[in-house]
Protein backbone atom coordinates (compact mmCIF):
# COMPACT_ATOMS: atom_id res chain seq x y z
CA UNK A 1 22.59 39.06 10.50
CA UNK A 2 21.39 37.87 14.51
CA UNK A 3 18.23 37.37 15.31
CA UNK A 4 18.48 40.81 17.57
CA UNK A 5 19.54 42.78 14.62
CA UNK A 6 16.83 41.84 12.02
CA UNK A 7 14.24 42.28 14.76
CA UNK A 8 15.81 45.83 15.11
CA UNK A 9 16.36 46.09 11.35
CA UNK A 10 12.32 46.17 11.05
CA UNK A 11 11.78 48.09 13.68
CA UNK A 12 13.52 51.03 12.62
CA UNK A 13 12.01 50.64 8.88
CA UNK A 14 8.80 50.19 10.73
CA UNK A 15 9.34 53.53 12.82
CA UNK A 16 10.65 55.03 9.51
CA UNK A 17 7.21 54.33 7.67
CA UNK A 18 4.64 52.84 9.55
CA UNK A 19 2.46 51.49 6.59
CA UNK A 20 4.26 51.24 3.61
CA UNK A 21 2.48 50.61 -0.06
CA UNK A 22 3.66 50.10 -3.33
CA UNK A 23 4.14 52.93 -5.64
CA UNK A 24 1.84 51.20 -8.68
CA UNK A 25 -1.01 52.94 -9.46
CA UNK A 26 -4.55 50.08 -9.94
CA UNK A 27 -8.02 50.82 -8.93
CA UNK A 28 -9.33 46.75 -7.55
CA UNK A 29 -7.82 44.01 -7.82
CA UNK A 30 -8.06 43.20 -11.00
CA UNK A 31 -6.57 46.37 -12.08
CA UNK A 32 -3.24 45.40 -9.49
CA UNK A 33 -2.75 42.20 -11.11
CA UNK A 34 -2.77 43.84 -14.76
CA UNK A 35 0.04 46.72 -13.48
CA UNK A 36 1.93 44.36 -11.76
CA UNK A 37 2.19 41.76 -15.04
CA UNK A 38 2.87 44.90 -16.71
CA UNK A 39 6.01 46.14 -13.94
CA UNK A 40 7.87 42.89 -14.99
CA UNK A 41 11.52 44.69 -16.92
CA UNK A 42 9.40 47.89 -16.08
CA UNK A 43 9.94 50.91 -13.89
CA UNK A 44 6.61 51.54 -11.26
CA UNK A 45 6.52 55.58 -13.47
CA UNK A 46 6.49 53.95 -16.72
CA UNK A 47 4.10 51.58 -15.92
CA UNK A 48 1.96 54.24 -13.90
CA UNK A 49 1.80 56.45 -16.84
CA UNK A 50 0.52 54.05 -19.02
CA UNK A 51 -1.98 52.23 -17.18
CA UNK A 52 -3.79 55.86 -15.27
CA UNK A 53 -5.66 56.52 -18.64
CA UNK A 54 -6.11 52.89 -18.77
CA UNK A 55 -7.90 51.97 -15.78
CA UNK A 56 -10.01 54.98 -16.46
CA UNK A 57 -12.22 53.03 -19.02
CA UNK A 58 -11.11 49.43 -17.91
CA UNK A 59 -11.04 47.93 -14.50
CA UNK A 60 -12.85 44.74 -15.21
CA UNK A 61 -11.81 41.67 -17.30
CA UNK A 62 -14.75 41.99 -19.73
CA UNK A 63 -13.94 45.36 -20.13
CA UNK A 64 -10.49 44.61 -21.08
CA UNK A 65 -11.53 41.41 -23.73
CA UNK A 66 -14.10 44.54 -25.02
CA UNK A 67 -10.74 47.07 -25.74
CA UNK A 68 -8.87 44.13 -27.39
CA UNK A 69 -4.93 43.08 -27.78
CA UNK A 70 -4.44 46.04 -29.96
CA UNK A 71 -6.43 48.17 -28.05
CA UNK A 72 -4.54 47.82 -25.03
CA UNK A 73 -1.41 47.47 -27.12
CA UNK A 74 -2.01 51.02 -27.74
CA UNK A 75 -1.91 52.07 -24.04
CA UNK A 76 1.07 50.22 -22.98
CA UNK A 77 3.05 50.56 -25.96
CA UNK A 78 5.60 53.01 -24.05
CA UNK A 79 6.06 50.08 -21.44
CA UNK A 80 9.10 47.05 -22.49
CA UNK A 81 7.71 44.28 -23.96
CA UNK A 82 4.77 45.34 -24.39
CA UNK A 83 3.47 42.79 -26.94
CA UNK A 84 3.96 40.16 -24.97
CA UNK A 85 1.86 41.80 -21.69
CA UNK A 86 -0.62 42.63 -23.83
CA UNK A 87 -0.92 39.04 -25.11
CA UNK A 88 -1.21 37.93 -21.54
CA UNK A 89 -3.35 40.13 -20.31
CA UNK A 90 -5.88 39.32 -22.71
CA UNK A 91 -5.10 35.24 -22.01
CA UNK A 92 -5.88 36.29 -18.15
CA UNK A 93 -8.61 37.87 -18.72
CA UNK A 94 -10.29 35.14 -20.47
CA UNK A 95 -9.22 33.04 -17.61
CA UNK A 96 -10.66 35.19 -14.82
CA UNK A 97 -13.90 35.08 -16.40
CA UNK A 98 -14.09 31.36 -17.00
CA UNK A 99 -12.82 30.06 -14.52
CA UNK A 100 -13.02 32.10 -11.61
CA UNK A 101 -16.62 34.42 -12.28
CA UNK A 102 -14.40 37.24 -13.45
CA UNK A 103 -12.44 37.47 -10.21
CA UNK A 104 -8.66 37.34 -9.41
CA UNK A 105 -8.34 34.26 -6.83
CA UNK A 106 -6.48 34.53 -3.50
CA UNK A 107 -4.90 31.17 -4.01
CA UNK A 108 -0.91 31.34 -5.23
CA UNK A 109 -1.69 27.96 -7.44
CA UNK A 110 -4.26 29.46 -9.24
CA UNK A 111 -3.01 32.98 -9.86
CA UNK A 112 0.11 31.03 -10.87
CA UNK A 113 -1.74 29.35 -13.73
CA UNK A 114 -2.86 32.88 -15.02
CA UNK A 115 -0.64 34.26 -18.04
CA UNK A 116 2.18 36.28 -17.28
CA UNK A 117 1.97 35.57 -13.37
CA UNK A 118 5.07 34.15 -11.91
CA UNK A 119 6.07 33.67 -8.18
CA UNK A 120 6.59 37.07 -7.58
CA UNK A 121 3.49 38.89 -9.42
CA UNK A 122 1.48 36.69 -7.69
CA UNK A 123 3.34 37.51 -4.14
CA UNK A 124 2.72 40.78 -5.03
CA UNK A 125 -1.01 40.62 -5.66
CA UNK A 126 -1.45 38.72 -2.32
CA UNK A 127 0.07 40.97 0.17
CA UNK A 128 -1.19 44.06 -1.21
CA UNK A 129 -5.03 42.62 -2.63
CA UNK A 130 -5.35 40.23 0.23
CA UNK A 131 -3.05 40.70 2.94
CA UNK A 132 -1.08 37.87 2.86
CA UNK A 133 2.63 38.19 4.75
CA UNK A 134 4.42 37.22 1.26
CA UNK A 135 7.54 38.59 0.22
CA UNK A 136 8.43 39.11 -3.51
CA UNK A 137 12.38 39.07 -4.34
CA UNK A 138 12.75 41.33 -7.17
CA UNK A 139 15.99 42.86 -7.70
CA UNK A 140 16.02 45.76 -5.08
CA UNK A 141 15.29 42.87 -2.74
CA UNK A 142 17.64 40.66 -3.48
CA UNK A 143 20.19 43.45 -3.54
CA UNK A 144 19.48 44.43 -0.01
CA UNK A 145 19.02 41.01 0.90
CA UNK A 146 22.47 40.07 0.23
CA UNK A 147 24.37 43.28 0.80
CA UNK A 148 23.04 43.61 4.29
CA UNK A 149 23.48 40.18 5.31
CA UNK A 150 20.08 40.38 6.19
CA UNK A 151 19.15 36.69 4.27
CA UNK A 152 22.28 36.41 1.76
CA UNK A 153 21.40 33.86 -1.21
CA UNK A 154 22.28 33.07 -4.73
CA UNK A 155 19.04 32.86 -6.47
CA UNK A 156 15.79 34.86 -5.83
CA UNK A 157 14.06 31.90 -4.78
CA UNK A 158 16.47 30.84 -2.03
CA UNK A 159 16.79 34.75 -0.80
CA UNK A 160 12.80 34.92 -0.60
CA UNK A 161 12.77 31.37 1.51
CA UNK A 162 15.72 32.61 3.84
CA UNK A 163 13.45 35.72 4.13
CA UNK A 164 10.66 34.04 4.86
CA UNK A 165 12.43 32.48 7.59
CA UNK A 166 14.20 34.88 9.05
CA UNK A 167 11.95 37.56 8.79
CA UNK A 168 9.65 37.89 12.70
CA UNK A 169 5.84 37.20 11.83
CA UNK A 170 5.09 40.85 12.89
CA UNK A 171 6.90 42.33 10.31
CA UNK A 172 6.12 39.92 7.27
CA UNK A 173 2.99 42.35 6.06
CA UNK A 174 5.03 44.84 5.59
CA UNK A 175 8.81 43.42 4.80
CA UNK A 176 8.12 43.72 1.18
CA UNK A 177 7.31 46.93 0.93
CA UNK A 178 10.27 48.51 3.40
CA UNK A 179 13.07 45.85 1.63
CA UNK A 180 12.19 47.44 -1.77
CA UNK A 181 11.80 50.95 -1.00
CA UNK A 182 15.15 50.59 0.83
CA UNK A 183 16.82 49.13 -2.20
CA UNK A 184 14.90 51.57 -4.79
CA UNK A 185 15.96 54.86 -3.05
CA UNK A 186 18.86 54.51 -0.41
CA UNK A 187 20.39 51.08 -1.12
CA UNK A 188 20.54 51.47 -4.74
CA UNK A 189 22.89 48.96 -6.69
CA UNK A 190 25.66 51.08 -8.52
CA UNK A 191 26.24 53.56 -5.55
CA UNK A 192 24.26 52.83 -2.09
CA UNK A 193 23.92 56.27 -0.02
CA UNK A 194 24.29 54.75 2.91
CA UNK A 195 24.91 58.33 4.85
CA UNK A 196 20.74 58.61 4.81
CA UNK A 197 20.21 54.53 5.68
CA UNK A 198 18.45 54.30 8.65
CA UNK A 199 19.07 50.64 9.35
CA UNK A 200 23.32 51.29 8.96
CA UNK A 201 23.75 50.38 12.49
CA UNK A 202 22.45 47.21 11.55
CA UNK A 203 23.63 46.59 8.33
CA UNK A 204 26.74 44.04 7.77
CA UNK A 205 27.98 45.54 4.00
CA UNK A 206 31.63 45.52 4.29
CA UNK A 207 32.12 48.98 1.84
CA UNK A 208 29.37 51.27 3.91
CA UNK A 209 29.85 54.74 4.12
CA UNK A 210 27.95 56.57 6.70
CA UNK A 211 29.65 60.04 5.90
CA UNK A 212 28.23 62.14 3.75
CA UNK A 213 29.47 63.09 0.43
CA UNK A 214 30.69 66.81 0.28
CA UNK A 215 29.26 66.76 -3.31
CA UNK A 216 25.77 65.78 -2.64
């Protein structure tokens, strides 16, 4: 995609939804980085559903290590792999409150050391917690990455560096949030309706459709 295009492909996201925020519920910061370890192979609902009449009577590490493994076992059990979150959770939380005062840190190294945290959770949790212009590839992302031309790679990691480069500084707070709400509700990956994309115009995929269909 030119440079002219992805300037204008922002723009009109931008126009579309000024501020953009994830859809996962969390009540600090502490509470975001336990729903977003808990989104990995998880919908934002099913997560959201568990985690409400969590963070209702924990929203601090200490409070989690007081509810326990099976504790919190019992509130996420409707979310996959459950087990295994809980497991890390707990392993974070420990963490947090050793070695950094009971506080998530800003720092991608460190949050990358926590249980559970991978490049992307900990993308997450620094654009939204601390404003930083990251951009975490998940697979809405890396679906409207490619199809769009927009920054076309074969991995997740070399889409999020081609978006990181490609991507004007003004837009970078924000480019998360538009790329995946794009890819979760208008380019979605079986059937994109691309009738209702606002960035078409601008959008390279060879098999769009901008009519709409006369059963929808």
């Amino acid at each position: 995609m030119k440079s002219a295009n992805i300037e204008l492909f922002y723009q009109t996201l931008s126009a579309q939804d000024p501020e953009p925020e994830g859809e996962l519920h969390w009540i600090n910061v502490y509470t975001l980085l336990v729903a977003v370890v808990c989104s990995a192979q998880a919908t934002d609902i099913s997560v959201n559903k568990a985690t409400r009449p969590l963070f209702k009577i924990v929203t601090t590490p200490q409070a989690m290590l007081n509810l326990g493994e099976g504790g919190l076992k019992n509130y996420i059990r409707s979310v996959g792999l459950f087990n295994t979150k809980a497991k890390n959770v707990i392993k974070l939380s420990h963490m947090l409150i050793d070695e950094h005062a009971g506080e998530v840190p800003k720092d991608r190294t460190a949050l990358e050391r926590l249980p559970g945290v991978g490049r992307k959770t900990a993308s997450v949790v620094m654009n939204i917690a601390f404003g930083a212009p990251t951009i975490a590839v998940d697979t809405h992302i890396y679906r409207v990455s490619n199809r769009t031309g927009l920054a076309a790679g074969k991995t997740v990691l070399e889409v999020e560096k081609k978006l990181e480069k490609v991507t004007p500084e003004h837009w970078k707070l924000h480019a998360h949030h538009w790329l995946i709400l794009l890819g979760r509700y208008v380019c979605k990956a079986r059937k994109p309706e691309c009738y209702k994309c606002a960035v078409i115009d601008v959008c390279n995929f060879k098999g769009k459709i901008s009519d709409k269909p006369t059963n929808v």
